[in-house]
N, C-alpha and C. Protein backbone atom coordinates (compact mmCIF):
# COMPACT_ATOMS: atom_id res chain seq x y z
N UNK A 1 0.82 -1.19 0.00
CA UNK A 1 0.00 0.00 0.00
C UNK A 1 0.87 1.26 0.00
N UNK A 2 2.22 1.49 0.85
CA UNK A 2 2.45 2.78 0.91
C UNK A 2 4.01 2.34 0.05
N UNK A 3 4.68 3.24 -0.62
CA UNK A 3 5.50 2.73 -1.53
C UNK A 3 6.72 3.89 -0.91
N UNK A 4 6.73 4.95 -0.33
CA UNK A 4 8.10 5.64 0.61
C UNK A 4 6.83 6.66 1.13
N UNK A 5 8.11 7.54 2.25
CA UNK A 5 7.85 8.15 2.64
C UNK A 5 8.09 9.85 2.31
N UNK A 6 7.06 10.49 2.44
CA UNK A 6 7.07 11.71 1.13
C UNK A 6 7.66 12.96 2.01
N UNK A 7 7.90 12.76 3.39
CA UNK A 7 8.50 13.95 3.91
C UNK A 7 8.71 13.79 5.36
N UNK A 8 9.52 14.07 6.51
CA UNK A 8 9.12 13.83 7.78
C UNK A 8 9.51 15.17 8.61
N UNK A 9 8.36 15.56 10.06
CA UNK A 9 8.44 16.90 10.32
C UNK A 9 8.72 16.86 11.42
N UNK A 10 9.34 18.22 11.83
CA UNK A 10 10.27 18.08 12.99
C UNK A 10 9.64 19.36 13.36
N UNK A 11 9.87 19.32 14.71
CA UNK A 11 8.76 20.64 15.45
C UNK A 11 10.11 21.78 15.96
N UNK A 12 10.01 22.93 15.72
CA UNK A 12 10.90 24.01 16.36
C UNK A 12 9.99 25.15 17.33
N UNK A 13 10.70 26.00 17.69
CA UNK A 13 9.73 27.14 18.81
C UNK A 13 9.48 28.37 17.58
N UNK A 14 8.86 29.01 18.27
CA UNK A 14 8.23 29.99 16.86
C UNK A 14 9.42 30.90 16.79
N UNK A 15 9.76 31.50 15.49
CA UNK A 15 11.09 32.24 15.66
C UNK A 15 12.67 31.21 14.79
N UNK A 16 12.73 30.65 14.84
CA UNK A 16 13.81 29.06 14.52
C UNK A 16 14.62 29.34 13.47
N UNK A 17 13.70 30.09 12.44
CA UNK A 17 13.70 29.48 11.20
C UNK A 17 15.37 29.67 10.43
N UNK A 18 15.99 30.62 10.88
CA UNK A 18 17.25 30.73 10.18
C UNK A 18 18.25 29.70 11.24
N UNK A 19 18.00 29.45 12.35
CA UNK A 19 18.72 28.76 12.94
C UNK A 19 18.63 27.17 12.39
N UNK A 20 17.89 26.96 11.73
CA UNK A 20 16.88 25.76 11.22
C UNK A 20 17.85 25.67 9.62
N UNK A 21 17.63 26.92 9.16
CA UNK A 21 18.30 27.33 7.75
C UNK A 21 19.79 26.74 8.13
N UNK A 22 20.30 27.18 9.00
CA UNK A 22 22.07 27.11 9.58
C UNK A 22 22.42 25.76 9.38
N UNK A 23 21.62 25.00 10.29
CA UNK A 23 21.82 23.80 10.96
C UNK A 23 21.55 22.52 9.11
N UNK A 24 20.42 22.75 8.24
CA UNK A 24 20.07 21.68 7.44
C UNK A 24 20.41 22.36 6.39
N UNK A 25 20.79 23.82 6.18
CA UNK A 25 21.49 23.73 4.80
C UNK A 25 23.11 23.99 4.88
N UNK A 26 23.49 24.89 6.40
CA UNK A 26 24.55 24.84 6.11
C UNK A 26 25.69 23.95 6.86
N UNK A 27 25.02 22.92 7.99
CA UNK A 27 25.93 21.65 7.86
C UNK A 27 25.10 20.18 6.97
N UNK A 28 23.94 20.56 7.43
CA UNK A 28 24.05 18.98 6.83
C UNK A 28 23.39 19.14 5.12
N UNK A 29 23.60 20.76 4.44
CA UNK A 29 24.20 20.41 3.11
C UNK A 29 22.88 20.27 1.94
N UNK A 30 21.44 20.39 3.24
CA UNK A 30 20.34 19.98 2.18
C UNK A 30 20.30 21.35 1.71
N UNK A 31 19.32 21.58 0.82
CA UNK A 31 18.47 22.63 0.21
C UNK A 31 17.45 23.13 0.58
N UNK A 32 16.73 24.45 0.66
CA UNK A 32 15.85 24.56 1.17
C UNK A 32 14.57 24.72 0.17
N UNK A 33 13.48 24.33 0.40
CA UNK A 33 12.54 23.95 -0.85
C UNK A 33 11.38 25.07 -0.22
N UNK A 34 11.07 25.56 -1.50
CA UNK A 34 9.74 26.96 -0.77
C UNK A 34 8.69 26.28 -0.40
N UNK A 35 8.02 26.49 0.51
CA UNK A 35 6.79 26.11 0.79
C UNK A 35 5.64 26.46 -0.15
N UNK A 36 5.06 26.05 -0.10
CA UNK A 36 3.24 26.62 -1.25
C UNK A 36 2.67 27.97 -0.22
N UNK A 37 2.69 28.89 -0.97
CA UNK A 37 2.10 30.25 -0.49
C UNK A 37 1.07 29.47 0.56
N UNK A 38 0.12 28.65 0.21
CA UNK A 38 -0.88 28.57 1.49
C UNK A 38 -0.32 28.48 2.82
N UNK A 39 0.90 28.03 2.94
CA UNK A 39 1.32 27.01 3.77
C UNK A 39 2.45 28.41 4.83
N UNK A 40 3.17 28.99 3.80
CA UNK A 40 3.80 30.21 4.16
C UNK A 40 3.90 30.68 5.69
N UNK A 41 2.77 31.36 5.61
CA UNK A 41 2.76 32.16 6.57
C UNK A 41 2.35 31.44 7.94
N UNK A 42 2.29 29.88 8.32
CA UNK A 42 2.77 29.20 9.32
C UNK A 42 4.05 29.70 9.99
N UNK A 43 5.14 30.12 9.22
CA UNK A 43 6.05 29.94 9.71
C UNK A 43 7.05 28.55 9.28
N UNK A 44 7.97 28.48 9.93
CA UNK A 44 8.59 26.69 9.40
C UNK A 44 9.28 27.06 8.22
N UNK A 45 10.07 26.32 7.96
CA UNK A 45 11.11 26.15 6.76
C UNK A 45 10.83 24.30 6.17
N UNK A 46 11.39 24.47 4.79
CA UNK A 46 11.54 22.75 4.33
C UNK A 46 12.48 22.58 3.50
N UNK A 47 13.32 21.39 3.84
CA UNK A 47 14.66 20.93 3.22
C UNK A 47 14.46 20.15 2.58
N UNK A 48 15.45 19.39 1.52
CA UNK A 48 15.27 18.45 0.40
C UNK A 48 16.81 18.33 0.48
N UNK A 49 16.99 16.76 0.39
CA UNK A 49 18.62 16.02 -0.10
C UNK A 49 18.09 15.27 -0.74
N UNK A 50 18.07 14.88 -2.18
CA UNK A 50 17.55 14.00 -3.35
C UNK A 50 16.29 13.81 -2.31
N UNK A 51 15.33 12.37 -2.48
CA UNK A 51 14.28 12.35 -1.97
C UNK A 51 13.57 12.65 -0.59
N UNK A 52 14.79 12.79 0.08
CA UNK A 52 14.70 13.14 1.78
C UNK A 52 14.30 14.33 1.57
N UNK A 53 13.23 14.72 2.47
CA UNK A 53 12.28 15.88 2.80
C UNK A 53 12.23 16.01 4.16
N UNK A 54 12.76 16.71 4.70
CA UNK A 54 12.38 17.56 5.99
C UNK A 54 11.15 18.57 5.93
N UNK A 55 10.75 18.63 6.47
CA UNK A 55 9.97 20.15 6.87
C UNK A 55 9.97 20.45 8.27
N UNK A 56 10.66 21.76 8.94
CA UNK A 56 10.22 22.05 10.20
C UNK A 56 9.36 23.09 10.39
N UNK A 57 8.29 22.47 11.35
CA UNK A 57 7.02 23.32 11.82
C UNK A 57 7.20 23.85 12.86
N UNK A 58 6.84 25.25 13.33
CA UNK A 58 6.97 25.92 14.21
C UNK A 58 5.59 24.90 15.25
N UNK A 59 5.74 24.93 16.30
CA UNK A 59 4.93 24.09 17.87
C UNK A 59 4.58 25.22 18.87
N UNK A 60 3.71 25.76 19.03
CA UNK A 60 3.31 26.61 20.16
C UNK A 60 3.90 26.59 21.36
N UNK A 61 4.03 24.77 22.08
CA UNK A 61 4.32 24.74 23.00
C UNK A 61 5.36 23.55 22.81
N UNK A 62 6.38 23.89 21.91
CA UNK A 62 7.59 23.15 21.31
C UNK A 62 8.10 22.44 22.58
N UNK A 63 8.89 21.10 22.49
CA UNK A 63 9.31 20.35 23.10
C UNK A 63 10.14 19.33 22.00
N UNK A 64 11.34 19.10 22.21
CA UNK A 64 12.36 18.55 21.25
C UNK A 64 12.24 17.07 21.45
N UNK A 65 12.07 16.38 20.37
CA UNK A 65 11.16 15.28 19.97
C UNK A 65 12.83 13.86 20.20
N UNK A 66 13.03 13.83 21.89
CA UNK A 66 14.33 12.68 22.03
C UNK A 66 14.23 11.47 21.82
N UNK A 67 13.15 11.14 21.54
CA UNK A 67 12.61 9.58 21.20
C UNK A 67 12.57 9.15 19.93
N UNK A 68 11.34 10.00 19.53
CA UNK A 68 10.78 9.95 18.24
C UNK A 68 12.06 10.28 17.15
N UNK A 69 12.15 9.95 15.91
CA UNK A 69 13.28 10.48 15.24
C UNK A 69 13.17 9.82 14.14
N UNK A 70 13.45 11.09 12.74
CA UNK A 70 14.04 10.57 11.74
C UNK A 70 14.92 9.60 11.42
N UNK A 71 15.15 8.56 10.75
CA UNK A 71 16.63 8.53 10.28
C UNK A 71 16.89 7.81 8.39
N UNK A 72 17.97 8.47 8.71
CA UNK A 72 19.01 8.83 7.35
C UNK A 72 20.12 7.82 7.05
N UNK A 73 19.15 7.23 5.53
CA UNK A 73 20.73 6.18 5.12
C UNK A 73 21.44 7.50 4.32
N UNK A 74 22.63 7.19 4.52
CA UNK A 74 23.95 8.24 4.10
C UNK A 74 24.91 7.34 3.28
N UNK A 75 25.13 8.38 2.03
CA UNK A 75 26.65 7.95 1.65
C UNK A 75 27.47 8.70 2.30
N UNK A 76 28.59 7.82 1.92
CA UNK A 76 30.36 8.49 2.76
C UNK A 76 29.75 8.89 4.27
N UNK A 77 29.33 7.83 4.76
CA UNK A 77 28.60 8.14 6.37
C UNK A 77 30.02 8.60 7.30
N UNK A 78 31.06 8.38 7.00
CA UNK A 78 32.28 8.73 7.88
C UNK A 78 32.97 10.17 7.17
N UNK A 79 32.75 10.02 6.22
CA UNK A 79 32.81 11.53 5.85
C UNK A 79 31.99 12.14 6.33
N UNK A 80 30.73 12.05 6.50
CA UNK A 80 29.35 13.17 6.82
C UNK A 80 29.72 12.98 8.71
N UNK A 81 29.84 11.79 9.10
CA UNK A 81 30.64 12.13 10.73
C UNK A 81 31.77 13.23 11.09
N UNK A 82 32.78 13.09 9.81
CA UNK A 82 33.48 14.01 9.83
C UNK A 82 33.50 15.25 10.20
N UNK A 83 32.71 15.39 9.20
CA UNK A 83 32.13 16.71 8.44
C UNK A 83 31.20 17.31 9.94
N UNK A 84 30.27 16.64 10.30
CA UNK A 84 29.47 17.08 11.51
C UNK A 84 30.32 17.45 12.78
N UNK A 85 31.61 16.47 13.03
CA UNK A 85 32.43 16.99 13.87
C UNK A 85 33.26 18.27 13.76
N UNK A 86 33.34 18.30 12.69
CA UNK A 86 34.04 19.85 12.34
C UNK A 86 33.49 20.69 12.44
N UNK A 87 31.69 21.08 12.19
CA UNK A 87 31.28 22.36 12.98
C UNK A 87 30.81 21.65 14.18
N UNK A 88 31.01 21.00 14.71
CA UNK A 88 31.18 20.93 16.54
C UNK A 88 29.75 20.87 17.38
N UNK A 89 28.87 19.26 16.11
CA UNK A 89 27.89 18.73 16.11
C UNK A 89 28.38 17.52 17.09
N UNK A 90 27.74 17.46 17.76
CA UNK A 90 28.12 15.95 18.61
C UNK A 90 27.40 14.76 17.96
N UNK A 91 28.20 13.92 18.10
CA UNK A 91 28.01 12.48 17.50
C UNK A 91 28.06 11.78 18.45
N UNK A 92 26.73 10.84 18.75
CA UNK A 92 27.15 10.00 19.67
C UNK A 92 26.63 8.57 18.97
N UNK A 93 27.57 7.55 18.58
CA UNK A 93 27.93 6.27 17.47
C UNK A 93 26.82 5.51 18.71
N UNK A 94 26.46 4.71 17.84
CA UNK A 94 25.73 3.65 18.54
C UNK A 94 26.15 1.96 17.67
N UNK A 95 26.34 1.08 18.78
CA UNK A 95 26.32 -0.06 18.29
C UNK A 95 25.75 -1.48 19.03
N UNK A 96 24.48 -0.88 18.89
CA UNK A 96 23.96 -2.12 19.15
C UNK A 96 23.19 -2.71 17.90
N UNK A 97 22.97 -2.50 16.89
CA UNK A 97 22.80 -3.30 15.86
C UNK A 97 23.65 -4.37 15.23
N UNK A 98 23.86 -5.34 15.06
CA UNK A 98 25.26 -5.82 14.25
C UNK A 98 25.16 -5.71 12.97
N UNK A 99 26.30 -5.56 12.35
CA UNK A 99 26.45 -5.09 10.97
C UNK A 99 25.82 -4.00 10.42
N UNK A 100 25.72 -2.89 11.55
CA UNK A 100 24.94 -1.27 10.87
C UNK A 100 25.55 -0.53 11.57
N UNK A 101 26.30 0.18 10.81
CA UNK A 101 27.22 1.89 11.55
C UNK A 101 25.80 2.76 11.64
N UNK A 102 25.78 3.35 12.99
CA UNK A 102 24.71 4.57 12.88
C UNK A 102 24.89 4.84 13.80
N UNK A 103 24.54 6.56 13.70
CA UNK A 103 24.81 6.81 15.06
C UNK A 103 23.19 8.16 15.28
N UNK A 104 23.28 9.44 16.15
CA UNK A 104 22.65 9.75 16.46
C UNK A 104 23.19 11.37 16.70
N UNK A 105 22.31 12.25 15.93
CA UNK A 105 22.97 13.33 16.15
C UNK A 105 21.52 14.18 16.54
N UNK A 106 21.75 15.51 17.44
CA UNK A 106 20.53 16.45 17.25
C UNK A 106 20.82 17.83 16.60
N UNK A 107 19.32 17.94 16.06
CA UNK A 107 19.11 19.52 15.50
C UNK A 107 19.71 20.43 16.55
N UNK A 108 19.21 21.57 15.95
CA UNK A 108 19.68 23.11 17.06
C UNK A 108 18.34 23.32 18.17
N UNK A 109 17.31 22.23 17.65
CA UNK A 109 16.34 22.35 18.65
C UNK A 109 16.04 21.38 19.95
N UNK A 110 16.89 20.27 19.92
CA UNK A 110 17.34 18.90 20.07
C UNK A 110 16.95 18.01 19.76
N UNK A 111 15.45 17.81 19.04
CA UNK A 111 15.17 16.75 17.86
C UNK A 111 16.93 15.75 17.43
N UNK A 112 15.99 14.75 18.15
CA UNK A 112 17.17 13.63 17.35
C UNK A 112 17.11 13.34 16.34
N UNK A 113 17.92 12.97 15.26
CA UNK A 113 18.02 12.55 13.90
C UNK A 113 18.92 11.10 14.04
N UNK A 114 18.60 10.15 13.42
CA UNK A 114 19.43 8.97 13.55
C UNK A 114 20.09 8.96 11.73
N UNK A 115 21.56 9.24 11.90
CA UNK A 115 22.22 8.43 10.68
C UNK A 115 22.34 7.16 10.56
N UNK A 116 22.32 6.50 9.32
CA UNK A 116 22.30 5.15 8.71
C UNK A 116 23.47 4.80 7.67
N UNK A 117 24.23 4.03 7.79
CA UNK A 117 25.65 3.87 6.67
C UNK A 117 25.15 2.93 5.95
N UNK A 118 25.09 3.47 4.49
CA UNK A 118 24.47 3.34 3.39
C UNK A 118 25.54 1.64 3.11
C-alpha cells in the first residue's frame, strides 16, 4: 500500500527558522525547498537532499522530539561524521545493531536525527 515516505516533520519554537536554515542547509548540506504560499505564513522552513524531505514546523508549545526520530541512510557516512564533527555537532555512534554503523545526532532544537551507513 504505501510505496516511501514523502517527507518527515520536525517541530521548532516559533522564531527558529534561520537557525533551522544554519543547521540543514549549512551543515548537513540539504536545500531549502519553498513552501506553497498557502502554507507560508505558518512559519517553518523545508529541506530536500535528493528524496529526503524535511519540513520544520513551528509548535506553540515546542518540546524537542528525544525519542521519536528521523533517520538517514547516508553515503560516505564517515565523511558526513566528519564533516558534523568539524562544525562541533556531537556524534554519539551507537552499536547495538550488528552489521549497521549509525549513530545519532541532534538539531539546534534537540530533535534527534538517527544516521544510517548506506
Amino acid at each position: 500500500m504505501f510505496v516511501a515516505i514523502d517527507h518527515v516533520q520536525l517541530a521548532m519554537p516559533a522564531g527558529g527558522e534561520d537557525l533551522a536554515r544554519r543547521f540543514f542547509t549549512g551543515v548537513l548540506g540539504m536545500e531549502e525547498v519553498a513552501k506553497p504560499a498557502g502554507l507560508a505564513g505558518r512559519g517553518g522552513c523545508w529541506f530536500a537532499s535528493g528524496e529526503v524531505q524535511v519540513h520544520v514546523g513551528v509548535e506553540a508549545e515546542f518540546r524537542p522530539a528525544k525519542k521519536a526520530h528521523p533517520a538517514f541512510r547516508c553515503r560516505d557516512y564517515a565523511g558526513l561524521l566528519a564533516h558534523l564533527r568539524a562544525h562541533n555537532i556531537e556524534v554519539v555512534e551507537v552499536n547495538d545493531l550488528p552489521g549497521v554503523r549509525r549513530s545519532h545526532i541532534f538539531d539546534p532544537f534537540g530533535n534527534r536525527i538517527e544516521l544510517i551507513s548506506d
